[in-house]
C-alpha atoms as a PDB file:
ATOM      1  CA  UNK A   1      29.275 350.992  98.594  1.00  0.00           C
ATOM      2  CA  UNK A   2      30.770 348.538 100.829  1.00  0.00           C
ATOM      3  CA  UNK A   3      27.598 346.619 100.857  1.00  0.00           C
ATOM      4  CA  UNK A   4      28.090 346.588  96.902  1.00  0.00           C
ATOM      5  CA  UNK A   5      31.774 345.422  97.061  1.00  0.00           C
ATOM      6  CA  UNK A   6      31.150 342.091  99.325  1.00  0.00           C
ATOM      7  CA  UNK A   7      27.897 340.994  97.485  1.00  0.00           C
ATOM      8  CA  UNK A   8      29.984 341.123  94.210  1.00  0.00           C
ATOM      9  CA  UNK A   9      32.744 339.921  95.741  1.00  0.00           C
ATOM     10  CA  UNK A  10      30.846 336.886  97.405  1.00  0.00           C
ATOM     11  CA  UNK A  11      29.236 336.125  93.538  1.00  0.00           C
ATOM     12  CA  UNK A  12      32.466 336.174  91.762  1.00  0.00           C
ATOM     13  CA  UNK A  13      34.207 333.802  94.199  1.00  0.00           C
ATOM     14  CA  UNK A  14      30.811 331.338  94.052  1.00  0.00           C
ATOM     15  CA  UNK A  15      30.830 331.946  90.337  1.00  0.00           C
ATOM     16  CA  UNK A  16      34.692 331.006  90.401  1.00  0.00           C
ATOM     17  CA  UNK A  17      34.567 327.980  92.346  1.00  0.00           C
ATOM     18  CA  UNK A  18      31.773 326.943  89.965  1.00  0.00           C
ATOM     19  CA  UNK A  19      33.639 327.294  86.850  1.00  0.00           C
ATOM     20  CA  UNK A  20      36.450 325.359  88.733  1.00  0.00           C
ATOM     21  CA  UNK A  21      34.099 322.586  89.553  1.00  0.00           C
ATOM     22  CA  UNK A  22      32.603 322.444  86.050  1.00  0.00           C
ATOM     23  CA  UNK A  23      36.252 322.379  84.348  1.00  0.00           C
ATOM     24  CA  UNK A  24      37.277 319.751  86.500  1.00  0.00           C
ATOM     25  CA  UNK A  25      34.086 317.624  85.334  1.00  0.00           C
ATOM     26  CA  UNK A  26      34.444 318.522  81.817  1.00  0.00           C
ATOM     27  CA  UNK A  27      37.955 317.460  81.637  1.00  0.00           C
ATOM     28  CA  UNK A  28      36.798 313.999  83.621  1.00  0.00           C
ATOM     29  CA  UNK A  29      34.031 313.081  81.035  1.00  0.00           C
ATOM     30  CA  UNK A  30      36.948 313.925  78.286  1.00  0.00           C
ATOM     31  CA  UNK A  31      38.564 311.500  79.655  1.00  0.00           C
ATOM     32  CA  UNK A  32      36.027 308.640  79.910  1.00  0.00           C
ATOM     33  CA  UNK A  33      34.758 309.765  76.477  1.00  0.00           C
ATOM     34  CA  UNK A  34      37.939 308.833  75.257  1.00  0.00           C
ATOM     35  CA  UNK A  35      38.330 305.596  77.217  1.00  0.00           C
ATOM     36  CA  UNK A  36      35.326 304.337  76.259  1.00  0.00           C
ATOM     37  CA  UNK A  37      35.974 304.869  72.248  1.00  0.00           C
ATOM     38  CA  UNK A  38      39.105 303.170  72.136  1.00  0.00           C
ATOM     39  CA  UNK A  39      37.265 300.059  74.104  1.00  0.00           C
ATOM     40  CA  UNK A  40      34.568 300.427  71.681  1.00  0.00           C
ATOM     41  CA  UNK A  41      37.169 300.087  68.418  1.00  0.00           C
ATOM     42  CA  UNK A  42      39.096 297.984  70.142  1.00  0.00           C
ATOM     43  CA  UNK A  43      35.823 295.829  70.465  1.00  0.00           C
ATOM     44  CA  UNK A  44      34.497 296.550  66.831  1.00  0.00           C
ATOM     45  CA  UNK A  45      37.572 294.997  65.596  1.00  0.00           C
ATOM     46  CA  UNK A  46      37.432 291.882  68.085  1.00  0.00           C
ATOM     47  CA  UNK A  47      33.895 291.322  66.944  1.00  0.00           C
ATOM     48  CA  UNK A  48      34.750 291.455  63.178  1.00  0.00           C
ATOM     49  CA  UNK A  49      37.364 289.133  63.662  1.00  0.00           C
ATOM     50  CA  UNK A  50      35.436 286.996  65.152  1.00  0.00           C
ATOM     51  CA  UNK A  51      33.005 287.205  62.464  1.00  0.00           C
ATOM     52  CA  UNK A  52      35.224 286.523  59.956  1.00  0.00           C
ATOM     53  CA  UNK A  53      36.564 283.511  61.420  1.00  0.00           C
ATOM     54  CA  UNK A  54      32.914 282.338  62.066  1.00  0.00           C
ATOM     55  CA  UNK A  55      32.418 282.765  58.415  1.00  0.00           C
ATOM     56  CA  UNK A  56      35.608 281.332  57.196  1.00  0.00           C
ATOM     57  CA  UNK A  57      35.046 278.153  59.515  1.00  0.00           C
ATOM     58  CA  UNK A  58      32.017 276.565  57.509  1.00  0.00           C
ATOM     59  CA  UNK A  59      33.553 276.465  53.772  1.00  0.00           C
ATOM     60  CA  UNK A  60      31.019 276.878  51.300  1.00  0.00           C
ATOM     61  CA  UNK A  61      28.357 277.657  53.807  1.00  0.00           C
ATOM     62  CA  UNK A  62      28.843 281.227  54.758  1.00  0.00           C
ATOM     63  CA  UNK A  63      31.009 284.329  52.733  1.00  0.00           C
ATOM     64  CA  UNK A  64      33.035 286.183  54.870  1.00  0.00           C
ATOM     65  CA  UNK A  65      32.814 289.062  52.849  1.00  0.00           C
ATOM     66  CA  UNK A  66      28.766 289.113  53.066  1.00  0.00           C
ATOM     67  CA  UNK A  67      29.173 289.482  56.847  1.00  0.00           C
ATOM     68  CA  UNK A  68      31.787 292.639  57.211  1.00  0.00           C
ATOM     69  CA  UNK A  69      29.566 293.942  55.004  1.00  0.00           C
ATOM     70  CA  UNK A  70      26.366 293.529  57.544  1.00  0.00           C
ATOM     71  CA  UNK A  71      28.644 294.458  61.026  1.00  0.00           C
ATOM     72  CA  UNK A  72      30.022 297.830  59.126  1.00  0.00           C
ATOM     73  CA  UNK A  73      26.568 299.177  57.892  1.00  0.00           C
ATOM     74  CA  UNK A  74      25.541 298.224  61.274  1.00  0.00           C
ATOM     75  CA  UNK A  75      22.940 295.458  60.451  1.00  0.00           C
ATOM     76  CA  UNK A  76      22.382 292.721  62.735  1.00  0.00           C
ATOM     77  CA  UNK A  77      24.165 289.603  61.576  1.00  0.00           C
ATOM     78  CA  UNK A  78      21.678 286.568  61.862  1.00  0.00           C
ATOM     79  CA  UNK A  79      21.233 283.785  59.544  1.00  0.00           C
ATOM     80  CA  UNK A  80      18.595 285.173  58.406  1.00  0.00           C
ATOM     81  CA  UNK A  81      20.049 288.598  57.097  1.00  0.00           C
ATOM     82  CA  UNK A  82      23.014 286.671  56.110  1.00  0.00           C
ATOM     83  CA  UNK A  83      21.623 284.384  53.664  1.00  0.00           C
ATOM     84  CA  UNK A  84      19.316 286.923  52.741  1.00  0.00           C
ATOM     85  CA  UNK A  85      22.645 289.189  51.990  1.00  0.00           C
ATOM     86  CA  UNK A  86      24.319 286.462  49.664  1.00  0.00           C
ATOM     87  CA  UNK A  87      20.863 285.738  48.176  1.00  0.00           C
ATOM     88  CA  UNK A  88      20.874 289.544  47.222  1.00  0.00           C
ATOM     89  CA  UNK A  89      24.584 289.289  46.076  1.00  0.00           C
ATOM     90  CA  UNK A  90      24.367 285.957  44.533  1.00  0.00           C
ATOM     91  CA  UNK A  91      21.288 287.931  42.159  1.00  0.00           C
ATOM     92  CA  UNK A  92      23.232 290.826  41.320  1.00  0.00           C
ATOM     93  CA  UNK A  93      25.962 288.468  40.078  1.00  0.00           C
ATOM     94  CA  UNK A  94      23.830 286.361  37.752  1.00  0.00           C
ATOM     95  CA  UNK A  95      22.221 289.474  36.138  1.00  0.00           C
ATOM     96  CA  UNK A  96      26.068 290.803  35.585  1.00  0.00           C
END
């Protein structure tokens, strides 16, 4: 019985100290989980700024509103897509 006793003894204390261990990494990655999301909206909203005021710098050339559009349904935002964007919007327009 005593044998018993220290062999369950010796697995609950490893079994504690793991648990301990594991918390304290859990609560760590928490912690940089939430770090890194506020850096990433903080840099979502840098990045559509900048967009915008891309946009809004060449009048007549590119609509600001074409590119939020593209950054917040994740496309990339190249001339390309952009004019290809307004095209699209420009069409729906005309048959309005």
């Amino acid at each position: 019985m005593n044998i018993f006793h220290s062999f369950v003894s010796s697995y609950t204390s490893i079994l504690t100290g793991a648990i301990v261990i594991e918390t304290v990494i859990i609560v760590i990655l928490v912690f940089r989980y939430v770090q890194l999301y506020s850096h990433l909206k903080r840099a979502e909203k840098f990045a559509s700024d900048s967009a915008r005021a891309a946009a809004l710098a060449v009048p007549g050339g590119i609509d600001s509103e074409v590119v939020m559009k593209l950054l917040k349904n994740g496309k990339p935002v190249t001339l390309d897509t952009v004019f290809e964007a307004m095209e699209q919007q420009e069409r729906l327009q005309q048959n309005q």
